[in-house]
Protein backbone atom coordinates (compact mmCIF):
# COMPACT_ATOMS: atom_id res chain seq x y z
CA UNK A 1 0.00 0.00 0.00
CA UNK A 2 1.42 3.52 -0.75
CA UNK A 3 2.56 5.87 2.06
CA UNK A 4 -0.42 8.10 0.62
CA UNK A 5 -2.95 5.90 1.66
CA UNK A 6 -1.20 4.65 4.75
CA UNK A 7 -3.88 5.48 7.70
CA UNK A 8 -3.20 5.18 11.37
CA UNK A 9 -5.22 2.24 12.93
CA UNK A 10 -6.55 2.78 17.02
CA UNK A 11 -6.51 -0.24 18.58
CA UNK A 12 -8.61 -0.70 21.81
CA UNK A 13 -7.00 -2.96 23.86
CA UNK A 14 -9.03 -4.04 26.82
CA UNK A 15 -10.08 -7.25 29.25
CA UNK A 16 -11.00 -7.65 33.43
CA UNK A 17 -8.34 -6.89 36.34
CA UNK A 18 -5.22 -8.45 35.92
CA UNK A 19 -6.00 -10.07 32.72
CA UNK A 20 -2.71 -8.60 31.53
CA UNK A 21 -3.03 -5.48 29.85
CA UNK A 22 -0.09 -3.91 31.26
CA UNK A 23 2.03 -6.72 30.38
CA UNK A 24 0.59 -6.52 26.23
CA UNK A 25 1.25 -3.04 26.02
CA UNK A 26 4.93 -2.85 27.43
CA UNK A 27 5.64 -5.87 25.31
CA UNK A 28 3.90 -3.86 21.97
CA UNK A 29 6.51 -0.89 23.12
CA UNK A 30 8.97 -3.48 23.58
CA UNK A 31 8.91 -4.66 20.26
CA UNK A 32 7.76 -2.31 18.19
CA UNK A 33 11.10 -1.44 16.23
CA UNK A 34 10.36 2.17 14.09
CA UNK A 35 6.79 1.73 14.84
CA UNK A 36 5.95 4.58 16.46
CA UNK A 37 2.82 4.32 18.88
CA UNK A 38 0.15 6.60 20.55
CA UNK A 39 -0.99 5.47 23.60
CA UNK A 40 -3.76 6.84 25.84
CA UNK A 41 -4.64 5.05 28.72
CA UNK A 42 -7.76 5.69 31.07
CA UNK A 43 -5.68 4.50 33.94
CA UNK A 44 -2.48 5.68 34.31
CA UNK A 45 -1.64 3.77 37.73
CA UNK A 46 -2.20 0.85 36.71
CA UNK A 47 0.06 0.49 34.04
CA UNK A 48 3.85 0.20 34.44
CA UNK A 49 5.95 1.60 31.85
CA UNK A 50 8.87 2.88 34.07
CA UNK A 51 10.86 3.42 30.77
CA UNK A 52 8.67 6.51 29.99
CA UNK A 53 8.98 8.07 33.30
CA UNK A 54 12.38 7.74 33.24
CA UNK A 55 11.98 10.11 29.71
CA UNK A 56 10.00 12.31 31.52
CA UNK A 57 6.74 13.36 32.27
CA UNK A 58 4.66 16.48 31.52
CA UNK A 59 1.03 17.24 32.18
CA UNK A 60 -0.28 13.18 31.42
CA UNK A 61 1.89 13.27 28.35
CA UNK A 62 5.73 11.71 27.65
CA UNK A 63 6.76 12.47 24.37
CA UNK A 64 9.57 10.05 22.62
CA UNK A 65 11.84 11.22 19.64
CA UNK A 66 11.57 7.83 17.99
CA UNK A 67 9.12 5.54 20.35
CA UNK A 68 5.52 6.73 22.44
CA UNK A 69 3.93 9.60 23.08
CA UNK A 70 1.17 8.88 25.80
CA UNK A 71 -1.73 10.12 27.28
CA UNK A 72 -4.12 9.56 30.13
CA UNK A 73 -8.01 10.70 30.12
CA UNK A 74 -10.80 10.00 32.28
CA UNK A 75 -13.64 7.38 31.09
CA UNK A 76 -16.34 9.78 31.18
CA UNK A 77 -14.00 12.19 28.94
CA UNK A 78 -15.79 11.59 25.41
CA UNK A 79 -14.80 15.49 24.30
CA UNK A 80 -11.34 14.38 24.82
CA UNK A 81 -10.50 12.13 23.14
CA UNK A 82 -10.78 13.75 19.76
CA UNK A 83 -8.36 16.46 20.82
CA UNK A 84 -5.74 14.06 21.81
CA UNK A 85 -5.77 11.86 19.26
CA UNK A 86 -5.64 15.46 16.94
CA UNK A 87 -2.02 15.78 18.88
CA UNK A 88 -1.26 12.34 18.22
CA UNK A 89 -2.01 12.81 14.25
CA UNK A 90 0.17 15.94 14.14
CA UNK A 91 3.06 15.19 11.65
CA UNK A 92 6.00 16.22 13.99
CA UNK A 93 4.68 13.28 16.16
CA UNK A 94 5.20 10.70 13.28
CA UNK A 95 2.81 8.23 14.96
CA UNK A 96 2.16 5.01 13.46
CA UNK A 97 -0.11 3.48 15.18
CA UNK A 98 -2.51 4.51 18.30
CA UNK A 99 -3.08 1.96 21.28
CA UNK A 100 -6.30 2.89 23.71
CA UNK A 101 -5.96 1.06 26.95
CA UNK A 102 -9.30 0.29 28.86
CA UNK A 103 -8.78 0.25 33.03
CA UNK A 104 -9.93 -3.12 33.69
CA UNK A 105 -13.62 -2.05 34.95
CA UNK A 106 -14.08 -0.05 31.80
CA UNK A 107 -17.19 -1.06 29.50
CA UNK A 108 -15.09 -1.64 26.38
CA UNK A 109 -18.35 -0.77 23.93
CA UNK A 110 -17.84 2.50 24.94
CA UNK A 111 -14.65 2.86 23.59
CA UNK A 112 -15.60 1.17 20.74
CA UNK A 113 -18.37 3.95 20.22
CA UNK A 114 -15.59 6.79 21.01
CA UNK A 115 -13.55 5.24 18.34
CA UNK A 116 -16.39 5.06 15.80
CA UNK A 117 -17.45 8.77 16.77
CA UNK A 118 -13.86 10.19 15.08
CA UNK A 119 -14.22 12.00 12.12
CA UNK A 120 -10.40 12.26 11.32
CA UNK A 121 -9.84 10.93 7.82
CA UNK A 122 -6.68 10.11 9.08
CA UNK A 123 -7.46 7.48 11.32
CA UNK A 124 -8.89 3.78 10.91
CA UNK A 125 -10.65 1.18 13.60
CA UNK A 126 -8.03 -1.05 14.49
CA UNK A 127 -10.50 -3.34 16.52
CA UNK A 128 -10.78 -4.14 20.02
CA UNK A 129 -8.18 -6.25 21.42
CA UNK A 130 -9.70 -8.44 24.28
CA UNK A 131 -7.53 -10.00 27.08
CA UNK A 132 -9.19 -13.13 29.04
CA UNK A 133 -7.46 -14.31 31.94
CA UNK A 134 -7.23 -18.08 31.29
CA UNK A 135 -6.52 -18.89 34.99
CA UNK A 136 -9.26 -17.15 36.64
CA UNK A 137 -11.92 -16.33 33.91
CA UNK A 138 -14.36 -18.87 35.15
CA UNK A 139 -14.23 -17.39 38.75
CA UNK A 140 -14.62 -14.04 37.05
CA UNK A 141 -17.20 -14.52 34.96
CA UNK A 142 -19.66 -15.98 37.61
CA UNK A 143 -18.93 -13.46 40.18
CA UNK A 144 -19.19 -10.94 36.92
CA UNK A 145 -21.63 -11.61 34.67
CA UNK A 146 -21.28 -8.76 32.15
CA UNK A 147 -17.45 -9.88 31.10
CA UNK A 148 -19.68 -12.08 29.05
CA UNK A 149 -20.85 -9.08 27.19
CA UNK A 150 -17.33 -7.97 26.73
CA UNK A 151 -16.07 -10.85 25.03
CA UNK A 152 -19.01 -10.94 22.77
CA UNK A 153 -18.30 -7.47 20.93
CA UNK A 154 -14.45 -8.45 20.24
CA UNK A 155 -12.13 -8.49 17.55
CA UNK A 156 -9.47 -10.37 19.08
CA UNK A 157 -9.29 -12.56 22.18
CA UNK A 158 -6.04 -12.87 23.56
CA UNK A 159 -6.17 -15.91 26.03
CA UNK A 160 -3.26 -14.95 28.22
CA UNK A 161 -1.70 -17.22 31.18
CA UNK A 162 -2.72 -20.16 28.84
CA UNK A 163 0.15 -21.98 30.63
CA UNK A 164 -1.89 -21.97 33.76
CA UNK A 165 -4.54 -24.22 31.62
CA UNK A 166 -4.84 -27.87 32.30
CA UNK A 167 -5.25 -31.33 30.24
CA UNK A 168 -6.68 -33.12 33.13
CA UNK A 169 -9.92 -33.37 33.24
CA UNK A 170 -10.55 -33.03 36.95
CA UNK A 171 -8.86 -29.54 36.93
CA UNK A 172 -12.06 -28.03 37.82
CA UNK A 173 -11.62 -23.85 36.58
CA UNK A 174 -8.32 -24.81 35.01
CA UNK A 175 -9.28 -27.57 32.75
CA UNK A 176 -8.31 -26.26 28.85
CA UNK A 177 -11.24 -27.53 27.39
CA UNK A 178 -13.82 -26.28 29.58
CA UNK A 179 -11.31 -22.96 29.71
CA UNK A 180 -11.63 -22.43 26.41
CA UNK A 181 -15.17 -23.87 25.52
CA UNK A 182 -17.00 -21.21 27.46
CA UNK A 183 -14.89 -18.43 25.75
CA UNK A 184 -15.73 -19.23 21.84
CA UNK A 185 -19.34 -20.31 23.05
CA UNK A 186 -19.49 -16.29 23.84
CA UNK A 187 -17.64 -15.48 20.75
CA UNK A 188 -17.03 -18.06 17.94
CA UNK A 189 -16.10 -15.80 15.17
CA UNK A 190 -13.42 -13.87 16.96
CA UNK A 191 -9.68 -15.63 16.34
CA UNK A 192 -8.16 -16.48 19.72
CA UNK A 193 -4.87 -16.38 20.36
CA UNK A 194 -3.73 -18.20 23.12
CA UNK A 195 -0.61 -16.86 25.50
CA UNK A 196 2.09 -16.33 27.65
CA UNK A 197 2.94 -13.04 29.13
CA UNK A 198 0.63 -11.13 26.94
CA UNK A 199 3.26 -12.56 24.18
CA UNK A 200 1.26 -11.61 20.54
CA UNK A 201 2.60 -10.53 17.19
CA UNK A 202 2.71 -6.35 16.80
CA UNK A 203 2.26 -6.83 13.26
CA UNK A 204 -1.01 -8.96 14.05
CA UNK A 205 -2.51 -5.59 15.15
CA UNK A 206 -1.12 -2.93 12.85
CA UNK A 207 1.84 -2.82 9.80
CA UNK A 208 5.54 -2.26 11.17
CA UNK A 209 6.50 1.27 9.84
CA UNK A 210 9.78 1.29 8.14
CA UNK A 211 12.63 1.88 9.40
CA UNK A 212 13.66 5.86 9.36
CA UNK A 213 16.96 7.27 8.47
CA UNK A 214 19.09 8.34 11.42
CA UNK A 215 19.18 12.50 11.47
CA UNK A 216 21.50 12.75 13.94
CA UNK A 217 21.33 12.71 18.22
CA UNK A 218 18.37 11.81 19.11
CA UNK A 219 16.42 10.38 22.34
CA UNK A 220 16.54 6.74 22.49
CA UNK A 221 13.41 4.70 21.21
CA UNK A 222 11.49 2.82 23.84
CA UNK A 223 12.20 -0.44 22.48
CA UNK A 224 16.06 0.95 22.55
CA UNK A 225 15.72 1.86 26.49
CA UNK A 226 13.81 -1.62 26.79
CA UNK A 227 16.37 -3.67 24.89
CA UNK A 228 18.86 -4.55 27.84
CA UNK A 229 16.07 -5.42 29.73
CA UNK A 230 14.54 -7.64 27.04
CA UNK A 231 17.39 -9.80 27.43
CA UNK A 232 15.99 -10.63 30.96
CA UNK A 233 12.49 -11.45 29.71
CA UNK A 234 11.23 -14.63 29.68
CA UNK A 235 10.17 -14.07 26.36
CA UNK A 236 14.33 -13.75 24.84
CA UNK A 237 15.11 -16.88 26.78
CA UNK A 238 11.84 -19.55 26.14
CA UNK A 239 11.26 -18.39 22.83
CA UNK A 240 8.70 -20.71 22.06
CA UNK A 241 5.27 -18.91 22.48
CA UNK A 242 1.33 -20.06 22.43
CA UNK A 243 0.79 -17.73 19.25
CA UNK A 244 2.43 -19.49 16.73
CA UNK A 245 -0.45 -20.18 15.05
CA UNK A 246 -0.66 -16.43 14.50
CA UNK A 247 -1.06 -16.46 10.04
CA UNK A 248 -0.90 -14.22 6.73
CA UNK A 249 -1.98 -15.09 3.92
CA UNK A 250 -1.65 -13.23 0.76
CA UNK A 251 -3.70 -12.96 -2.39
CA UNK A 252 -2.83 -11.58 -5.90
CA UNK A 253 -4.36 -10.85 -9.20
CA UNK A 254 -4.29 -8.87 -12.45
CA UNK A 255 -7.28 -9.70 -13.20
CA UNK A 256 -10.04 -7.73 -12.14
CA UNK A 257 -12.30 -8.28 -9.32
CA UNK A 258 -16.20 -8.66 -8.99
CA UNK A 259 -17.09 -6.39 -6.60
CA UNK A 260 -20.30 -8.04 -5.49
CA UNK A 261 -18.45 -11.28 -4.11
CA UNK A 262 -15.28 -9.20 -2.98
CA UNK A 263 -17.28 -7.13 -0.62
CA UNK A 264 -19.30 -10.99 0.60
CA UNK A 265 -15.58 -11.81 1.42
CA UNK A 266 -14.72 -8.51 3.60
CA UNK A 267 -18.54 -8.77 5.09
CA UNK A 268 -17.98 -12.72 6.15
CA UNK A 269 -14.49 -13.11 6.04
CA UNK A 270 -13.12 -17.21 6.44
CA UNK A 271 -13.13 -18.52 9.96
CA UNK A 272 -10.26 -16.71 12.24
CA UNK A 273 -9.58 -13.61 10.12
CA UNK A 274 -8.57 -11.10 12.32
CA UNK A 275 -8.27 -7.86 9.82
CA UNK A 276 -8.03 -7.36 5.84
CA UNK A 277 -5.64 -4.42 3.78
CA UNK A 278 -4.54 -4.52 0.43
CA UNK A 279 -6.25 -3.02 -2.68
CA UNK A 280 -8.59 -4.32 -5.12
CA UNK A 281 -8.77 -3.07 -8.84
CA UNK A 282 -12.42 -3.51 -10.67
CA UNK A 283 -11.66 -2.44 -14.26
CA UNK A 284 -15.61 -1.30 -14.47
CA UNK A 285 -16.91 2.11 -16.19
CA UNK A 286 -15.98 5.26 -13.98
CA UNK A 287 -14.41 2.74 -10.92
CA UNK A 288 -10.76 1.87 -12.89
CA UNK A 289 -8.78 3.73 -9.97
CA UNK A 290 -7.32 1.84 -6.95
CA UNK A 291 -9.61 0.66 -3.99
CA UNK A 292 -7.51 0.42 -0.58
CA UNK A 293 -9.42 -1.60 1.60
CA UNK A 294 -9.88 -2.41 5.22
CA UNK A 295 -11.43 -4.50 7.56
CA UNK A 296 -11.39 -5.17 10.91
CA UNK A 297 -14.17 -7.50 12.58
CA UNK A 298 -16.81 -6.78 10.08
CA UNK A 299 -15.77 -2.86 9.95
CA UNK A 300 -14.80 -2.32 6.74
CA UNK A 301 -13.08 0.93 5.36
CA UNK A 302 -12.39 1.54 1.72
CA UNK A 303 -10.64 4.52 -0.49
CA UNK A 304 -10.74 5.88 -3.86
CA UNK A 305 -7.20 6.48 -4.64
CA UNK A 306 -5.23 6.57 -8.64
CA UNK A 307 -2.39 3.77 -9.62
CA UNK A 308 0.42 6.96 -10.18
CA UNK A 309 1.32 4.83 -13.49
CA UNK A 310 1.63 1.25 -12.18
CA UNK A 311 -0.32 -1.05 -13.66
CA UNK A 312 -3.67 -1.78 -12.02
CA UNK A 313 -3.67 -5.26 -9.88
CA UNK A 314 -5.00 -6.82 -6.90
CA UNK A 315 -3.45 -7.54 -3.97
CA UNK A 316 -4.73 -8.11 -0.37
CA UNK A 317 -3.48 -9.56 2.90
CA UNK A 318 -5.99 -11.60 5.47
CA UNK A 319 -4.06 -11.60 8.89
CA UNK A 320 -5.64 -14.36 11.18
CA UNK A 321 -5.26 -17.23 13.52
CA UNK A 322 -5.68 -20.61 12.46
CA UNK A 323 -6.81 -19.86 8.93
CA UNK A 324 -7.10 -22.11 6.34
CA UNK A 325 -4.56 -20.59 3.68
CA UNK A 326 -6.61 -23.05 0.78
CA UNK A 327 -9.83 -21.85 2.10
CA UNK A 328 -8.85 -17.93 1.92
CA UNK A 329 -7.10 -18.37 -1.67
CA UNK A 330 -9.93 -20.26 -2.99
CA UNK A 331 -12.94 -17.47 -1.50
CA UNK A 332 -10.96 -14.53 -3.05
CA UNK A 333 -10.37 -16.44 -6.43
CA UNK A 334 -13.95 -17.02 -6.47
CA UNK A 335 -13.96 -12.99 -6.22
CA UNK A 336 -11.88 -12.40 -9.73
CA UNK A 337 -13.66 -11.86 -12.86
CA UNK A 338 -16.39 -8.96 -12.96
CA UNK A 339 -19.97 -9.57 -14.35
CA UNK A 340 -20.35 -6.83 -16.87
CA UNK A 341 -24.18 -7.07 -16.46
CA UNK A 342 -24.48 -6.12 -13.00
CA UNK A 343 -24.79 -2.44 -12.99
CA UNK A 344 -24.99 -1.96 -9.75
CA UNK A 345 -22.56 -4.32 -8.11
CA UNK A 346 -19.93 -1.50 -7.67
CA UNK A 347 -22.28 -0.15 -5.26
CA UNK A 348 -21.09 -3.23 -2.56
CA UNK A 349 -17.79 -1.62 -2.49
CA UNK A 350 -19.04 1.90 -2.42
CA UNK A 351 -21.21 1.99 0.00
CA UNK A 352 -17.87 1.63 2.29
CA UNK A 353 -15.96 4.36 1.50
CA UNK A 354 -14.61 6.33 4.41
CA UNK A 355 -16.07 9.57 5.17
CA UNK A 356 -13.90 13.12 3.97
């Protein structure tokens, strides 16, 4: 995708006390190479990044040369969040990518509506990042009912202490199957990723920015300050995680697509797709440009944009867990090859484009 049409996802990332949060979002810093990420966080305390206080802090914000800037703001602060993710847009920030961290008795649908609510062009849903605590989730759930809600209305379940999980059967709250059974009954079309340490793949959640040219002195990157203590993380020494199942699969064509069946594919994506980019070109009367296209748990976001002389093509990315890479290829292949007749297909695809 060109840099022009390059948009900056927000990611919610939330999920009940203790569930991990913290522990995702230091490891996203962690390893987030040139990636450069907004974070705002509705609970500061909670949330132990010691590497940005030792940068500095300033009125609820830490600004990075090459790494975070981050914010905090109150739950009931809808007005706010608009401004600050305005800051986080500006283009001396350079920010890649924008994390939103729920406090652990947030109602994550909120957040979700916040997110909808922005009317920056700039920006795109990233989807709401869920964190279940695989040890204590049963406990949880009956003592609080609504974290049943929660999990219904995600993108992305990240099952984290999955090491805690048992094969036994007599494991009572522990036992994997049961574990696991009463999470996809609440959500069976959201992939689950299963965990250690909040361990999951940054470029799962949004594209790794590449890698900018050194102008001179500059403050160290978080994932710079973070590196000498990376090498005393579990994570450098076991380096076998519970997310390798964590897939890509790409798709390419010169031939044009039917837009009708392309847009069934971003509407009911294969079992486990997480989120959808690429482009898409049509080759129909008055839609020959290039369609950039998004989608993250049935959100879908799409742009008019030209080719700037290459030649028109097809090419789109479904990022997942446990897809079936035959299944994907053979959907979108289904997809290539427009019906000349239908005169109003085109309007499947149009109907998403994003707001200016």
């Amino acid at each position: 995708m060109s840099s022009s049409s390059r948009q900056v996802p927000v990611i919610v990332v939330a999920g009940f006390l203790g569930a991990g949060k913290s522990t995702l979002l230091n490891h996203l810093l962690r390893s987030s190479g040139a990636t450069r990420i907004g974070l705002i966080i509705n609970d500061f305390g909670a949330i132990n990044v010691d590497a940005l206080l030792v940068a500095g802090q300033v009125d609820g914000v830490v600004g990075l040369g090459n790494g975070c800037m981050c914010c905090t703001i109150d739950d009931d602060s809808p007005d706010g969040i608009e401004a600050i993710v305005r800051r986080l847009l500006a283009p001396a920030a350079g920010i890649d990518a924008i994390v939103i961290e729920a406090s652990g008795l947030a109602e994550p649908r909120t957040l979700i509506r916040m997110v909808a609510g922005l009317t920056d062009p700039r920006i795109v849903y990233g989807g709401l990042v869920y964190l279940v605590d695989a040890g204590g989730f049963l406990a949880s759930r009956r003592q609080h009912p609504e974290l049943a809600a929660h999990i219904r209305v995600a993108d992305l379940l990240v099952v984290n202490k999955a090491d805690l999980l048992s094969d036994k059967p007599d494991a009572d709250d522990l036992d994997r199957d049961t574990v696991l059974g009463a999470i996809a009954e609440l959500n069976s079309t959201a992939p689950m990723v299963l965990t250690t340490e909040s361990v999951v793949d940054p470029t799962m959640l949004f594209d790794p920015a590449p890698v900018r040219e050194d102008g001179g002195p500059r403050q160290l990157s978080l994932d710079e300050l973070l590196r000498e203590d990376a090498h005393d993380h579990h994570e450098c020494v076991d380096h076998r995680h519970l997310h390798d199942e964590y897939q890509s699969v790409s798709f390419q064509s010169v031939e044009p697509m039917n837009p009708r069946r392309l847009a069934v594919f971003l509407e009911r994506p294969p079992a486990g797709t997480y989120r959808i980019k690429g482009w898409a070109h049509f080759d129909l009367p008055g839609h020959r440009g290039r369609f950039v296209l998004h989608a993250v748990g049935g959100r879908i976001r799409i742009e008019a944009a030209s080719w700037s002389g290459e030649p028109p093509s097809t090419a789109i990315v479904v990022i997942g867990v446990g897809l079936d890479e035959e299944v994907v290829q053979t959907e979108l292949s289904a997809a290539v090859g427009p019906d000349l007749n239908d005169e109003f297909g085109i309007l499947s695809i149009t109907r998403y484009f994003a707001a200016t």
